[in-house]
Protein backbone atom coordinates (compact mmCIF):
# COMPACT_ATOMS: atom_id res chain seq x y z
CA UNK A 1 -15.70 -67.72 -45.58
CA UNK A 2 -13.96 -64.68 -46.95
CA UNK A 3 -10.46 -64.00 -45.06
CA UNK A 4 -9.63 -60.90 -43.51
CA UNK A 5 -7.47 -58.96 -45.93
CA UNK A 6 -3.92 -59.62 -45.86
CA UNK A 7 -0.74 -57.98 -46.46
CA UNK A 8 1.43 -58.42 -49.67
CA UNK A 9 3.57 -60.82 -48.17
CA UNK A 10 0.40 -62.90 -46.62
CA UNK A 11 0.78 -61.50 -43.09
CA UNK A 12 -2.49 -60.20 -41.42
CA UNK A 13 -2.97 -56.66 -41.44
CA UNK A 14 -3.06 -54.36 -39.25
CA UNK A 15 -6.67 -54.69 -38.92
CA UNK A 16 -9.80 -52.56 -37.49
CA UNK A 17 -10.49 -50.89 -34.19
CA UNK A 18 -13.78 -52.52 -34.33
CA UNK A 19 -14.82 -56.15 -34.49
CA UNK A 20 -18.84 -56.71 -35.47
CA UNK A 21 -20.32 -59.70 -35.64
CA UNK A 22 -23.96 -60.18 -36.74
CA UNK A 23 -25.41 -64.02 -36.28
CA UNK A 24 -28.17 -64.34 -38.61
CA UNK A 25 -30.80 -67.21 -39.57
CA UNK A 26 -33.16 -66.83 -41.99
CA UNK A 27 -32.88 -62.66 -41.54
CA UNK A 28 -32.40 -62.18 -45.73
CA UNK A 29 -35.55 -59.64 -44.78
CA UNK A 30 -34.23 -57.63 -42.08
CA UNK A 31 -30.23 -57.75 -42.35
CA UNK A 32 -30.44 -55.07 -45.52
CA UNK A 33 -31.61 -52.44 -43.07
CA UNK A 34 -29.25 -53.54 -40.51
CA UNK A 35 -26.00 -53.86 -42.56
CA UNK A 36 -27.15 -50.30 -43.86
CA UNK A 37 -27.35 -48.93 -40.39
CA UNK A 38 -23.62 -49.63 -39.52
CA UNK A 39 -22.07 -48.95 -43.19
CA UNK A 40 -23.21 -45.89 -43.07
CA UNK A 41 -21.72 -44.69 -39.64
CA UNK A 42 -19.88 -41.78 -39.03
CA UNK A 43 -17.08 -44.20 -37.76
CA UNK A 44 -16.32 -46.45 -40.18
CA UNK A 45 -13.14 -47.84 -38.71
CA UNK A 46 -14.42 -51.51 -37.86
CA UNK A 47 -15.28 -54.35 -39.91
CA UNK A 48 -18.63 -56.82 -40.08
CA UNK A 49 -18.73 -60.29 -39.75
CA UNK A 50 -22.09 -62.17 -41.08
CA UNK A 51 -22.29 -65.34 -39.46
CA UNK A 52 -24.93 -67.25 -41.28
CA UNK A 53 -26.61 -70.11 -39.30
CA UNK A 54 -27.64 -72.45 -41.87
CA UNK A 55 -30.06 -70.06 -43.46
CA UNK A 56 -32.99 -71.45 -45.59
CA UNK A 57 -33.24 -68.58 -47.29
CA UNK A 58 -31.60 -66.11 -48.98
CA UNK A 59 -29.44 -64.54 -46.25
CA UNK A 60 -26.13 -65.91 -47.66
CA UNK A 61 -26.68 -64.11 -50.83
CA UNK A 62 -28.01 -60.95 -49.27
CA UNK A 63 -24.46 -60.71 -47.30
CA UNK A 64 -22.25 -62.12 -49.84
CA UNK A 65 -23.60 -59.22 -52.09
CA UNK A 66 -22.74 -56.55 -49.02
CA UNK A 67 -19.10 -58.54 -49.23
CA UNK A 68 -19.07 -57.85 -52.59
CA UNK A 69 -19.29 -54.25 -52.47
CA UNK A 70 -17.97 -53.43 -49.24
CA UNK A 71 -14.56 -54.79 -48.48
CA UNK A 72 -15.33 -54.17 -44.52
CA UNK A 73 -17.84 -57.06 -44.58
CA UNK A 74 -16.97 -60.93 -44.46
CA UNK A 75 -19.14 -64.21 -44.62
CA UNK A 76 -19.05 -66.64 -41.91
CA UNK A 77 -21.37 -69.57 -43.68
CA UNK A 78 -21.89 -72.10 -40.64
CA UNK A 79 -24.16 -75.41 -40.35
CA UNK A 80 -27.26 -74.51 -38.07
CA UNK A 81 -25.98 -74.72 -34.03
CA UNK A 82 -28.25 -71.64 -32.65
CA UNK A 83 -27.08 -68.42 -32.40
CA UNK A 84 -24.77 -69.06 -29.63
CA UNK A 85 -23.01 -71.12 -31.77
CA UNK A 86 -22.34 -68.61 -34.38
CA UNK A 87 -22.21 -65.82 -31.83
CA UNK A 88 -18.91 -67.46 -30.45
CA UNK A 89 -17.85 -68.03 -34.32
CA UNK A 90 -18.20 -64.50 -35.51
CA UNK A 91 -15.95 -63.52 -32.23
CA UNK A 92 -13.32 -66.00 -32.65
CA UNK A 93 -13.00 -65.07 -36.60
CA UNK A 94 -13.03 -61.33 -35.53
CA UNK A 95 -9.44 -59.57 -36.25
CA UNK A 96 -7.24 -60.45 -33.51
CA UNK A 97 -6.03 -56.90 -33.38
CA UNK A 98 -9.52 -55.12 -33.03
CA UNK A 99 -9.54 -52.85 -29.52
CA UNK A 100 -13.32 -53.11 -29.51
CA UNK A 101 -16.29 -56.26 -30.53
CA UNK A 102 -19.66 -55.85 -30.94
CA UNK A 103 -22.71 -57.90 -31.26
CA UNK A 104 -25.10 -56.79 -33.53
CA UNK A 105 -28.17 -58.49 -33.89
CA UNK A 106 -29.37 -59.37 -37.55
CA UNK A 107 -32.64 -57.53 -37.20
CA UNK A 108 -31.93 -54.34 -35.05
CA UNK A 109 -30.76 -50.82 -36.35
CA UNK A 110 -27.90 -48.67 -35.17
CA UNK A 111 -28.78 -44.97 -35.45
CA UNK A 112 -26.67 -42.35 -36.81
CA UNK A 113 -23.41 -41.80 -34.48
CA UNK A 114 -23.88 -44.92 -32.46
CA UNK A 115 -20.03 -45.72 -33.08
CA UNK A 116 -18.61 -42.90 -32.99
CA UNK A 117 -20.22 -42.28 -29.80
CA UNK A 118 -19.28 -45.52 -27.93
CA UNK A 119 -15.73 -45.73 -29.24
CA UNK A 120 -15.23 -42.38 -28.21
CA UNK A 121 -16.37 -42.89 -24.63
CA UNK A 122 -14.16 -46.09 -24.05
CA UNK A 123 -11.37 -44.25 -25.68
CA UNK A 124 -11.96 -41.64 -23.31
CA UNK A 125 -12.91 -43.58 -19.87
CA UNK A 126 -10.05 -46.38 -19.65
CA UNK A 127 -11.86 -47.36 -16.38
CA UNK A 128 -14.74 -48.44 -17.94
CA UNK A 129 -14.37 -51.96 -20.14
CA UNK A 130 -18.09 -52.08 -21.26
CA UNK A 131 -20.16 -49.09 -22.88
CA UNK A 132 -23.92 -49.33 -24.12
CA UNK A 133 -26.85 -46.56 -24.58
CA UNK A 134 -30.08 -46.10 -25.03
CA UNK A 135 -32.48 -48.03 -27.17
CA UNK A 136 -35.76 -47.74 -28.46
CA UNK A 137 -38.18 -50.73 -29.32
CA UNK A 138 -40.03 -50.49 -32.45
CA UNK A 139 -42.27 -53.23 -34.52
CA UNK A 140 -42.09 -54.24 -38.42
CA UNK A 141 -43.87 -51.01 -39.77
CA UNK A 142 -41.26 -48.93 -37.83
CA UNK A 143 -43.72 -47.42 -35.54
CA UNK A 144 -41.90 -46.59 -31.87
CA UNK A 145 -42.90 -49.31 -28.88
CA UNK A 146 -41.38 -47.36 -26.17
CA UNK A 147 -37.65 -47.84 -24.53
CA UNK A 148 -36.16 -50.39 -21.82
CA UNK A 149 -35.54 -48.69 -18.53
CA UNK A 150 -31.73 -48.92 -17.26
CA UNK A 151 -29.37 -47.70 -15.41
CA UNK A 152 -26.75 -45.11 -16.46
CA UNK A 153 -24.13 -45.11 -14.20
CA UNK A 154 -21.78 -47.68 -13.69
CA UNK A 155 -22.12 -48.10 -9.59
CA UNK A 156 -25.77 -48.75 -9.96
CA UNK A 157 -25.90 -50.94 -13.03
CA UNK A 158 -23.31 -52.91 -11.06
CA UNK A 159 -25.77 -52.47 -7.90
CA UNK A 160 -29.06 -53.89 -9.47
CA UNK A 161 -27.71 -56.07 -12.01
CA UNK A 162 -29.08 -59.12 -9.88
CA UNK A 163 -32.56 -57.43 -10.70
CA UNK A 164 -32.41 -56.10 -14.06
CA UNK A 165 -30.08 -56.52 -17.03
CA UNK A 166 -29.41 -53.19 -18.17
CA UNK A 167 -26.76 -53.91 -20.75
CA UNK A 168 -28.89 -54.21 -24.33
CA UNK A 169 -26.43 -56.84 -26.06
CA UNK A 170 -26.26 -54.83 -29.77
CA UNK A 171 -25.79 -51.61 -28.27
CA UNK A 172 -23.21 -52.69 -26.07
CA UNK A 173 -19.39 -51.70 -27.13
CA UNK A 174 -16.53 -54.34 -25.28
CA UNK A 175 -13.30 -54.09 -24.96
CA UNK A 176 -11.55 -56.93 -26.33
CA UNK A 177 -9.92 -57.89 -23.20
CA UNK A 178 -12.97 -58.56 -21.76
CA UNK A 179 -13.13 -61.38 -24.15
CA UNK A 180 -10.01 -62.62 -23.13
CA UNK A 181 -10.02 -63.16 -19.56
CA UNK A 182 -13.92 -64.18 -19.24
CA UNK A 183 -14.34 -66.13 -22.75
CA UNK A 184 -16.97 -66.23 -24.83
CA UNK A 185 -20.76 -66.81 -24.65
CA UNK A 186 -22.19 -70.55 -23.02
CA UNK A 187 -24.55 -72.49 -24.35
CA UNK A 188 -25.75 -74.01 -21.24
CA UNK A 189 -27.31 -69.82 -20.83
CA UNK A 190 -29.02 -70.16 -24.50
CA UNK A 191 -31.61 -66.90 -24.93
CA UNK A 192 -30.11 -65.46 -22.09
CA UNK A 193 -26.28 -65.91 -23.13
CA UNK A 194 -25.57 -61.75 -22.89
CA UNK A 195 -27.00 -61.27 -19.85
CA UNK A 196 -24.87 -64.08 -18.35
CA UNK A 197 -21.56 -62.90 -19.93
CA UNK A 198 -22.29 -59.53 -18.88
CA UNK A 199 -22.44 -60.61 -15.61
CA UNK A 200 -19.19 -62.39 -15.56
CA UNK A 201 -17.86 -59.36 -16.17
CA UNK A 202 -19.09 -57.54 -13.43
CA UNK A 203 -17.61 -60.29 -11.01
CA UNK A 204 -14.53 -60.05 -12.60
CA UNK A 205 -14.42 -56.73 -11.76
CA UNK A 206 -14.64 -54.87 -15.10
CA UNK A 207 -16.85 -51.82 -15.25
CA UNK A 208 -19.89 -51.41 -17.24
CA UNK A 209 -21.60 -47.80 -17.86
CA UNK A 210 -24.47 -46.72 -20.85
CA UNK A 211 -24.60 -43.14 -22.39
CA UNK A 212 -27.90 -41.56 -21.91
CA UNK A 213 -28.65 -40.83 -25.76
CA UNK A 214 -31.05 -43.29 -27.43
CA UNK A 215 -28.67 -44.44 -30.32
CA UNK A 216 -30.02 -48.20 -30.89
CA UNK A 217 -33.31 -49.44 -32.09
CA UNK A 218 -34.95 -52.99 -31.35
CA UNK A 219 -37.16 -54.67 -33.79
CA UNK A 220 -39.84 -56.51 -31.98
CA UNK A 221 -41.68 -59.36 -34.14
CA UNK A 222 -43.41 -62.51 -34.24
CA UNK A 223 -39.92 -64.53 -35.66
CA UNK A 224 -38.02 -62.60 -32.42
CA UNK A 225 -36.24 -64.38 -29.73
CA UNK A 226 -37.81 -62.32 -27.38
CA UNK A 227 -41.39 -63.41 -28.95
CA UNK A 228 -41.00 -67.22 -29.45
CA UNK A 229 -39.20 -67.93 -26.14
CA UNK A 230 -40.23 -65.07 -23.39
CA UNK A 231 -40.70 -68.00 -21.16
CA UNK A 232 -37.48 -69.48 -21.16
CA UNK A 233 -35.91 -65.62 -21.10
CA UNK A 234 -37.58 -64.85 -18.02
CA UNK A 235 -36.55 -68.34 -16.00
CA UNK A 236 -33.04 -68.16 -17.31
CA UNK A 237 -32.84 -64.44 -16.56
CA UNK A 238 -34.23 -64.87 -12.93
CA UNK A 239 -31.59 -68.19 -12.52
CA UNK A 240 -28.69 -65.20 -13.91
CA UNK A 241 -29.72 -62.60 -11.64
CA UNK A 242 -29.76 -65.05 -8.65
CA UNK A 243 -26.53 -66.49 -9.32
CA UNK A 244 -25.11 -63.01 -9.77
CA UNK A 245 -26.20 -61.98 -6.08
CA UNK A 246 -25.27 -65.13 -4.63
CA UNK A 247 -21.90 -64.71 -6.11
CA UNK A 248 -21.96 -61.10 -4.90
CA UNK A 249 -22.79 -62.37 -0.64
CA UNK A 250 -20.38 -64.82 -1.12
CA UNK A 251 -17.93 -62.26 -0.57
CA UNK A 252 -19.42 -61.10 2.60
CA UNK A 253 -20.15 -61.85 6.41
CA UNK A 254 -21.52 -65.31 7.32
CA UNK A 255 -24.70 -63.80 8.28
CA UNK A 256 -25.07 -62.02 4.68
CA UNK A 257 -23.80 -65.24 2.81
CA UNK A 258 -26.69 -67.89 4.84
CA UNK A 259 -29.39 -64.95 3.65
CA UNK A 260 -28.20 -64.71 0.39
CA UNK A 261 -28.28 -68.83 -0.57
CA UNK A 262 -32.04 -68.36 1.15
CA UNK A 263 -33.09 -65.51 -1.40
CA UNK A 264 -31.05 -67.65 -4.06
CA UNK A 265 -33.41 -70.71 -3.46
CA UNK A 266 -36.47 -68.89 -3.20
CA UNK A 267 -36.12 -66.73 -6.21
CA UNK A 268 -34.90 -70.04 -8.22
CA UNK A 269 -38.17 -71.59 -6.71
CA UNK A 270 -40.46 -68.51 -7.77
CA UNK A 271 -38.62 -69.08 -11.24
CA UNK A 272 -39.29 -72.00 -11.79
CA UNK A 273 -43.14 -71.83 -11.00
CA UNK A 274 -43.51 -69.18 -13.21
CA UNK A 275 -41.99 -71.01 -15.89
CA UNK A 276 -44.14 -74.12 -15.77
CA UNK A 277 -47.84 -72.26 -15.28
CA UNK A 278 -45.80 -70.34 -18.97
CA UNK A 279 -45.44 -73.51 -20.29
CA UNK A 280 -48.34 -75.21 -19.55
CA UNK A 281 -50.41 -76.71 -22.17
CA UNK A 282 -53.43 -75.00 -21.64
């Protein structure tokens, strides 16, 4: 691992405003264009942790030669524990002074002013702890595949967030404290890790908004998480969603609490049927 640069008499510097960390396996073909895509940022105030786990190939090299040219990237070389795993490493090795983290995926692409814009928005809107934006999905020959639907303002993301997670995880700009009081990312919610922690965050009562402008694009391909384990994505985000509005009854009448455990159960039931007729053997 390369150290975050230190001060002449071996104290840690003052550090970045801006925390990135990118957990990567076997990406050597897709983390050029992403490590290109924040270096060249109109904000350039942050730095980027690689968090290699247990590549095969040649990702290692392909960051260690970013590292090499670009003192605002480190190396995080791990054994292979899933991305969870490194996702957790690349935050706790982040600079302990950064106001901001960021996950970046390994095979997404920020667009020109993505930074700038988010960082300016949480610098301007104190009441708000989490920012994202738009996103467009596109496919390995860089042709367009159309754009999520979300929710803009921060009273109805918080309002259907039992329904729909409208937080995309590398577009998404946190305030570090967020970090602190809620932790980091849980295995046990593997594939569907960001949707959970964003939702911890809504119950502790932090405030979560997206800017309308499409800054962030989504590579969608065969290798993707979203492509080799949609079933297990859509059973642990129904089991997330359910928990979340559970959670959010809890808080009310006796009446509205009873009804929400019976929606809880019955979603978790639909959930689960869907996921075994997924996984079927055919």
């Amino acid at each position: 691992m390369v150290p975050p640069p230190d001060d002449e008499n071996g104290a840690m510097g003052p550090g970045p405003r801006l925390s990135i960390f990118i957990p990567v396996r076997n990406g050597a073909r897709t983390l050029p264009d992403t490590l290109d895509s924040l270096l060249d940022q109109s904000f350039s105030d942050f730095e980027v942790i690689v968090v290699d786990d247990g590549s095969t190939d040649t990702t290692r090299e392909v960051a260690s030669g970013y590292a090499e040219r670009d003192p605002r990237v480190r190396v995080l070389p791990l054994p292979h524990g899933g991305e969870v795993v490194a996702r957790n490493a690349g935050l706790a090795a982040g600079h302990p002074a950064a106001a901001y983290r960021m996950n970046h995926d390994a095979d997404d692409i920020s667009l020109p002013g993505k930074l700038e814009a988010l960082v300016g928005y949480l610098d301007a809107k104190p009441e708000v702890a989490i920012v994202g934006c738009g996103a467009e999905y596109f496919d390995d020959d860089g042709s367009p595949r159309g754009e999520p639907a979300i929710e803009l303002d921060p009273a109805r993301i918080r309002a259907t967030f039992g329904t729909v997670n409208s937080m995309i995880h590398s577009a998404s700009l946190v305030r570090s404290e967020v970090y602190d009081e809620i932790g980091g990312y849980r295995e046990e919610w593997r594939s569907v890790d960001d949707y959970e922690l964003f939702a911890r965050a809504l119950l502790a009562g932090f405030e979560l908004a997206n800017l309308p402008a499409v800054l962030h694009r989504s590579r969608l391909h065969p290798a993707s998480v979203s492509s080799t384990r949609a079933p297990e994505i859509l059973f642990g985000a129904a089991r997330v969603g359910a928990r979340f509005d559970l959670a959010c009854d809890s808080g009310r009448g006796p009446i509205a609490r009873f009804g929400g455990r019976l929606r809880y159960w019955k979603r978790l039931r639909r959930a689960r049927s869907l996921y075994r007729r997924a996984t079927a053997s055919p």
